[in-house]
C-alpha atoms as a PDB file:
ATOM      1  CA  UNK A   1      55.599 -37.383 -70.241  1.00  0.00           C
ATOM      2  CA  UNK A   2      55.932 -34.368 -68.474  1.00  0.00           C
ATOM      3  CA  UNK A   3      57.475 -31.043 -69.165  1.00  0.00           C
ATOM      4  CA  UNK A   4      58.933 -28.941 -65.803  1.00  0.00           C
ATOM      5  CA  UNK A   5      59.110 -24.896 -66.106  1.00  0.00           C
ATOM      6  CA  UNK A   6      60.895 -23.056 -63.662  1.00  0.00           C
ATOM      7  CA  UNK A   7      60.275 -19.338 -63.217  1.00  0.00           C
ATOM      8  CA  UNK A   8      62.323 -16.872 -61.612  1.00  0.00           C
ATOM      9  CA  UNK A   9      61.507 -13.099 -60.709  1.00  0.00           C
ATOM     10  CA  UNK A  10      63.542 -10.293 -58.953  1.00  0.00           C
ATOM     11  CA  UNK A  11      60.392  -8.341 -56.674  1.00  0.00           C
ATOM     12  CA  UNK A  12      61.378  -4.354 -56.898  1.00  0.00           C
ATOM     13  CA  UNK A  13      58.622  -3.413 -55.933  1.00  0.00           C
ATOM     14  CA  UNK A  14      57.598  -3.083 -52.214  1.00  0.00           C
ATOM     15  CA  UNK A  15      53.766  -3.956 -52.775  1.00  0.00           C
ATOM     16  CA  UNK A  16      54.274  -7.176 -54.451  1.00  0.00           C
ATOM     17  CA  UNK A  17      56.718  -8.639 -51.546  1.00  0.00           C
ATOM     18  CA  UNK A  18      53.885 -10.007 -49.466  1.00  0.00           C
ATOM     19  CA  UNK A  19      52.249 -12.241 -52.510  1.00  0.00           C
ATOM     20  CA  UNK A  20      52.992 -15.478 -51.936  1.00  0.00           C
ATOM     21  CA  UNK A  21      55.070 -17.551 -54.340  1.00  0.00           C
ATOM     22  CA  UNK A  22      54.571 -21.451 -54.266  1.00  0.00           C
ATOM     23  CA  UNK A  23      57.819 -23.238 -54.423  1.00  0.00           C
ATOM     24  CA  UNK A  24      56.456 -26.181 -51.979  1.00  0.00           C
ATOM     25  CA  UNK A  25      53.563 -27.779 -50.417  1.00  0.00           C
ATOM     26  CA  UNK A  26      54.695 -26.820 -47.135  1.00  0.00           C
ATOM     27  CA  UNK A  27      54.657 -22.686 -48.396  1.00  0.00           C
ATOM     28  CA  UNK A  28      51.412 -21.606 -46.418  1.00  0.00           C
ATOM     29  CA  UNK A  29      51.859 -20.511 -42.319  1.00  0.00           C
ATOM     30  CA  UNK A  30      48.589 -22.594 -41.119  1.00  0.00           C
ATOM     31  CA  UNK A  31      48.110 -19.608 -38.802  1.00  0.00           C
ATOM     32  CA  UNK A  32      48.452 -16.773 -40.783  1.00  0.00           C
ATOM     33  CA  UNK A  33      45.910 -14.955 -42.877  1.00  0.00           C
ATOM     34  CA  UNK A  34      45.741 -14.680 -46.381  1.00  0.00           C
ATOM     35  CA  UNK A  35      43.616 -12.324 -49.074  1.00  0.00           C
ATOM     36  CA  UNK A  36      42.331 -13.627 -52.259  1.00  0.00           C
ATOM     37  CA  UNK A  37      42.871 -10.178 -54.196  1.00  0.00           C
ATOM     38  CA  UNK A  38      40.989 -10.779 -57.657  1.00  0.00           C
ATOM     39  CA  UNK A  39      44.114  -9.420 -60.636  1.00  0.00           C
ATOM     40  CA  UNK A  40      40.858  -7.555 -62.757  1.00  0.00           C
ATOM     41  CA  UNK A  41      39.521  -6.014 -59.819  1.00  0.00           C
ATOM     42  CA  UNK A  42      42.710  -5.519 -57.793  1.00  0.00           C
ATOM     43  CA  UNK A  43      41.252  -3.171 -55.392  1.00  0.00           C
ATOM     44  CA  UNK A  44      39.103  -5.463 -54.213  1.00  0.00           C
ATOM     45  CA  UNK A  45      39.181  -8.760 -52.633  1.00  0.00           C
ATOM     46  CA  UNK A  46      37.578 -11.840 -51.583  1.00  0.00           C
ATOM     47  CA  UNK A  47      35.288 -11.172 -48.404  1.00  0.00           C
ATOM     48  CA  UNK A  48      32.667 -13.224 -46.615  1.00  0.00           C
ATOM     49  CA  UNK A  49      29.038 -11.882 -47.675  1.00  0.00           C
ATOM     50  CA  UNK A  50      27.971  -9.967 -44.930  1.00  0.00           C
ATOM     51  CA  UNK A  51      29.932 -11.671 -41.897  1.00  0.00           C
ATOM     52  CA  UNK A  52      27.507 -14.879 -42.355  1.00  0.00           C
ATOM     53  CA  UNK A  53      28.025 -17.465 -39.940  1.00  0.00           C
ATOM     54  CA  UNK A  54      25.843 -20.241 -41.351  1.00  0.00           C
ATOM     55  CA  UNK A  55      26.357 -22.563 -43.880  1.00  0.00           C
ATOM     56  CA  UNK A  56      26.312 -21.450 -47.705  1.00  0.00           C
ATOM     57  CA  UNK A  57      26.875 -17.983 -47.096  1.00  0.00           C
ATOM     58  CA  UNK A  58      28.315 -16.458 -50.222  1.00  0.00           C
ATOM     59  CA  UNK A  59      31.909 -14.865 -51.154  1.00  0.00           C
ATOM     60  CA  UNK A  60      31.886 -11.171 -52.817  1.00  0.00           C
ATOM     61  CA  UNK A  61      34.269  -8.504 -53.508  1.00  0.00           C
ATOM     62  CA  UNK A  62      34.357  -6.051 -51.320  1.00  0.00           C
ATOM     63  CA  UNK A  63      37.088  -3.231 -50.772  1.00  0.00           C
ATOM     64  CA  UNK A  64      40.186  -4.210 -48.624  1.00  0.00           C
ATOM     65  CA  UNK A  65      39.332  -3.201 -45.285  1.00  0.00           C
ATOM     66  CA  UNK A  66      41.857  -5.996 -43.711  1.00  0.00           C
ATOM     67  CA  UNK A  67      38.837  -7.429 -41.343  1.00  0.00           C
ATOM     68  CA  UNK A  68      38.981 -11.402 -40.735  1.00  0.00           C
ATOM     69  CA  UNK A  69      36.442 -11.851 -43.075  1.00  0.00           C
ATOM     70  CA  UNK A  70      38.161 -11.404 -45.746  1.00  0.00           C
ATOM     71  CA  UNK A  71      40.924 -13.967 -44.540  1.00  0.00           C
ATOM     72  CA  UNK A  72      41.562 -17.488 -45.026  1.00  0.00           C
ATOM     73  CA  UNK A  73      43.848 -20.094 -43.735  1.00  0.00           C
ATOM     74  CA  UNK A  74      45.307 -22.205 -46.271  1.00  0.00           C
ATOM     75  CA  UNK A  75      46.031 -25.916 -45.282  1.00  0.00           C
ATOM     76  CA  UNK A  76      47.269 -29.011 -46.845  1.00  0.00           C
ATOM     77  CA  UNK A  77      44.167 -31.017 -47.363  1.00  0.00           C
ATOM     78  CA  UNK A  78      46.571 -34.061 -48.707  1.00  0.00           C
ATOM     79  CA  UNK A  79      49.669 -34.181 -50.256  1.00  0.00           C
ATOM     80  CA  UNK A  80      48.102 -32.202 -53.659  1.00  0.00           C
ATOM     81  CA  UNK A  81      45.097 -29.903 -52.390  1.00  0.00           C
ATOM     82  CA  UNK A  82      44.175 -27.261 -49.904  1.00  0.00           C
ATOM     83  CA  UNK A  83      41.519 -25.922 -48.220  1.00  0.00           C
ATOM     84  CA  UNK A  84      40.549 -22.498 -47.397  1.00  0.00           C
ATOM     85  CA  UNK A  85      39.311 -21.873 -43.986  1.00  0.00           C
ATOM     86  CA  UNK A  86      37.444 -18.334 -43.478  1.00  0.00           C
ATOM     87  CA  UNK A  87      39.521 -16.869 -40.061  1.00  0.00           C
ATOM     88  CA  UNK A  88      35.851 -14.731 -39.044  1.00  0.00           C
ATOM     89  CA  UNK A  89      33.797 -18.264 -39.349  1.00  0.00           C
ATOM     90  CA  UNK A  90      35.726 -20.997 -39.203  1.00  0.00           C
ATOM     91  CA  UNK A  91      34.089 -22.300 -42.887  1.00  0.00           C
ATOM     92  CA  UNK A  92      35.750 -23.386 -45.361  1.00  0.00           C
ATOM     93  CA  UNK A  93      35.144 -22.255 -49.095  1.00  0.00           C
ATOM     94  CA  UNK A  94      33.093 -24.248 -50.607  1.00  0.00           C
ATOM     95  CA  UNK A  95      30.393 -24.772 -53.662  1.00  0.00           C
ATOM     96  CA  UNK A  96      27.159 -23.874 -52.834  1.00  0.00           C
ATOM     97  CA  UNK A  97      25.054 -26.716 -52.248  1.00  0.00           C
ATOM     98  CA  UNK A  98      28.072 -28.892 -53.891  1.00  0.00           C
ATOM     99  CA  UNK A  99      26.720 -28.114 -57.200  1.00  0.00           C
ATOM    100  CA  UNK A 100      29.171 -29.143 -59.866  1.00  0.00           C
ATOM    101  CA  UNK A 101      28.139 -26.602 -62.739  1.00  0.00           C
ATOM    102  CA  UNK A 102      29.435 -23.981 -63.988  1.00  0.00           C
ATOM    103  CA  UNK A 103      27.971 -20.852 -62.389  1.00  0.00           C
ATOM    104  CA  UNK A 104      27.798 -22.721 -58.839  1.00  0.00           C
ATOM    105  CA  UNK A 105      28.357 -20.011 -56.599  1.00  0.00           C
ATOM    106  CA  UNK A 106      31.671 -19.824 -53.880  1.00  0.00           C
ATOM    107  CA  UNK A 107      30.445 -20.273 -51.113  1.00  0.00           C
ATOM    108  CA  UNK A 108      31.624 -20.970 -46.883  1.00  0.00           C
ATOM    109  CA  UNK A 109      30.547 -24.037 -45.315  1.00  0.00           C
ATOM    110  CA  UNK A 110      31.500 -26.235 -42.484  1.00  0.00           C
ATOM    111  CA  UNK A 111      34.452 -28.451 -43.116  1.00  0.00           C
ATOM    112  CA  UNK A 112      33.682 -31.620 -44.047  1.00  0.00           C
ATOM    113  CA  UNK A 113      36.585 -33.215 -45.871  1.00  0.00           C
ATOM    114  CA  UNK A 114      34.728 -32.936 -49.400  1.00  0.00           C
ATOM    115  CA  UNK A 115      36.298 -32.590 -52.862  1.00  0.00           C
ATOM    116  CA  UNK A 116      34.377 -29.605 -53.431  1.00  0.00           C
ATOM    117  CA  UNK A 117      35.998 -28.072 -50.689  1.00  0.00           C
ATOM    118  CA  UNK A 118      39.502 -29.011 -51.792  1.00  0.00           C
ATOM    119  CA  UNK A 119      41.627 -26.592 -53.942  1.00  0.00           C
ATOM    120  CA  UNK A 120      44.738 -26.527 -56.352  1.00  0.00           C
ATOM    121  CA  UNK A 121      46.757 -23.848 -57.533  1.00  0.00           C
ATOM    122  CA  UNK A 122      48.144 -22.737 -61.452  1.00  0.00           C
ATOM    123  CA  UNK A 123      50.604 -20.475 -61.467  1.00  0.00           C
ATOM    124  CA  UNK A 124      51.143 -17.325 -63.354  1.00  0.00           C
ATOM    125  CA  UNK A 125      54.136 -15.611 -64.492  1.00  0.00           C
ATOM    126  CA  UNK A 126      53.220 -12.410 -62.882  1.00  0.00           C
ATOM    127  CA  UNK A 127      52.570 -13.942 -59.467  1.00  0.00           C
ATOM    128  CA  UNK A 128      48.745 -14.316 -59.646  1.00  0.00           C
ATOM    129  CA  UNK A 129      47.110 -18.031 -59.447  1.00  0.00           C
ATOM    130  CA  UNK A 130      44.700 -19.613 -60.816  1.00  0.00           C
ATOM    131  CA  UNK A 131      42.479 -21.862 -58.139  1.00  0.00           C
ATOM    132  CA  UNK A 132      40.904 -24.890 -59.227  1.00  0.00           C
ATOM    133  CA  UNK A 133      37.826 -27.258 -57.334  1.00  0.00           C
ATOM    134  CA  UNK A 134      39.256 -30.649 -56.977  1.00  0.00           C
ATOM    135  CA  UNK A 135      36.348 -32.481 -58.137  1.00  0.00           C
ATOM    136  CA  UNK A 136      34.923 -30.318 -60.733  1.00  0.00           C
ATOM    137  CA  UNK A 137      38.591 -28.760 -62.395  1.00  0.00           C
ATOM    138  CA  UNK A 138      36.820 -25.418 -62.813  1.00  0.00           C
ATOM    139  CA  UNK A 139      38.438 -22.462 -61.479  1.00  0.00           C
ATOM    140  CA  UNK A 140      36.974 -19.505 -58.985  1.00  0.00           C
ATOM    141  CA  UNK A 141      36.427 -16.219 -61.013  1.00  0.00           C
ATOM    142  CA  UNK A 142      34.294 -12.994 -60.225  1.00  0.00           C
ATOM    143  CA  UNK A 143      31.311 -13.218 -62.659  1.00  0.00           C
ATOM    144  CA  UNK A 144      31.496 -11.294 -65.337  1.00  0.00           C
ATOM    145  CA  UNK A 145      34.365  -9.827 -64.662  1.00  0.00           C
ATOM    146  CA  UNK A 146      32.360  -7.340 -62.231  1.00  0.00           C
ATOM    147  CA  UNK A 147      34.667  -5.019 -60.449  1.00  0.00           C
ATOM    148  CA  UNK A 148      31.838  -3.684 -58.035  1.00  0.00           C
ATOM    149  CA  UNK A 149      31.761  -4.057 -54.912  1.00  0.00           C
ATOM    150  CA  UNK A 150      29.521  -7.430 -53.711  1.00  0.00           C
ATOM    151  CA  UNK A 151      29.972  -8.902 -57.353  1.00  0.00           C
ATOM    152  CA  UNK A 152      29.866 -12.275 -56.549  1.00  0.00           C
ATOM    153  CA  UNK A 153      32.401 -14.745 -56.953  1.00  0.00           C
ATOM    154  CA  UNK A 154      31.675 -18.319 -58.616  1.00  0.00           C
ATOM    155  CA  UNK A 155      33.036 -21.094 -60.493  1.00  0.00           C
ATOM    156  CA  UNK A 156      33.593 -21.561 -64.363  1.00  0.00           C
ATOM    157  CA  UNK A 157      35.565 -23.571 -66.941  1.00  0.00           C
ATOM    158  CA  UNK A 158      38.919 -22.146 -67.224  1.00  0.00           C
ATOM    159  CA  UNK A 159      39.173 -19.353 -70.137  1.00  0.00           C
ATOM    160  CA  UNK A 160      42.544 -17.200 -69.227  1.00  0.00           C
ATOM    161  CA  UNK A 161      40.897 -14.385 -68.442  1.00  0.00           C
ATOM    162  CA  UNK A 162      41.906 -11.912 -65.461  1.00  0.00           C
ATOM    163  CA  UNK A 163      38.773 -12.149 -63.448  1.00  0.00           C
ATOM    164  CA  UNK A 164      40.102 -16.145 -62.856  1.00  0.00           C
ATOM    165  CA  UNK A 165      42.859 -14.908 -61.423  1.00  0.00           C
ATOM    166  CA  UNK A 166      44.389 -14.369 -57.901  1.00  0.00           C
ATOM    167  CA  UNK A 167      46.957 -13.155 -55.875  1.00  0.00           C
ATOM    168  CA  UNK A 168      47.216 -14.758 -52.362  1.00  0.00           C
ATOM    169  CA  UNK A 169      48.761 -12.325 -49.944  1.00  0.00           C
ATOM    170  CA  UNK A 170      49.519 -12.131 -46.384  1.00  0.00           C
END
């Protein structure tokens, strides 16, 4: 059995119009950049530790400075999942060293067609979404809900709190 919600919203406000709202598969521009901005720490968002360019390099917050390191691509991976392709590296996010605990840390590695590199969304009434691995159903959060600048971001069983929750914007 299955239960369908539907969920509309009238956007007043002139900052929230470039948040993306999922109503298909086929939703994300393949060539456009998007931000992960975390809802706790909503002056910061998702950035690529350092500018690394090797495998396993680690995802932070960091202030908005609107660089390409702090922009993915988001692709269809299947019919179900995405992946998130870093626009400065080319990576895609990732768990480091494909480690299925909780506490692995998010990490950008070189695609390879993996589950752990494979992403779904849960949506929340107030635009933000929750992103879940593929193979391990945990969710990306920043740890501890940290607000700080290079607070690093990892993954955890789902709880409902803020700092597991994002707002993808363009």
């Amino acid at each position: 059995d299955y239960t369908v919600f539907y969920s509309f919203e009238k956007v007043t406000d002139e900052s929230q119009k470039n948040r993306v709202n999922i109503v298909n598969n086929d939703v994300f521009d393949p060539v456009v950049g998007y931000q992960l901005r975390n809802v706790y720490a909503d002056d910061k968002v998702a950035d690529v530790l350092n500018g690394g360019m090797v495998n396993n390099t680690h995802i932070v917050l960091n202030s908005d400075k609107d660089i390409d390191s702090q922009k993915f691509r988001i692709k269809k991976a299947n019919d179900y999942y995405f992946t998130f392709t870093n626009i400065y590296n080319n990576f895609n996010l990732d768990l480091l060293n494909k480690n299925d605990g909780n506490g692995s840390n998010i990490v950008t590695s070189a695609p390879d067609g993996s589950q752990t590199q494979q992403w779904a969304f849960v949506r929340y009434c107030d635009g933000s979404w929750v992103i879940r691995n593929v193979k391990t159903k945990r969710v990306i959060e920043v740890y501890n809900s940290n607000n700080s600048i290079l607070a690093p971001l990892g993954q955890w069983d789902f709880s409902n709190a803020k700092n597991q929750r994002w707002f993808i914007e363009k």
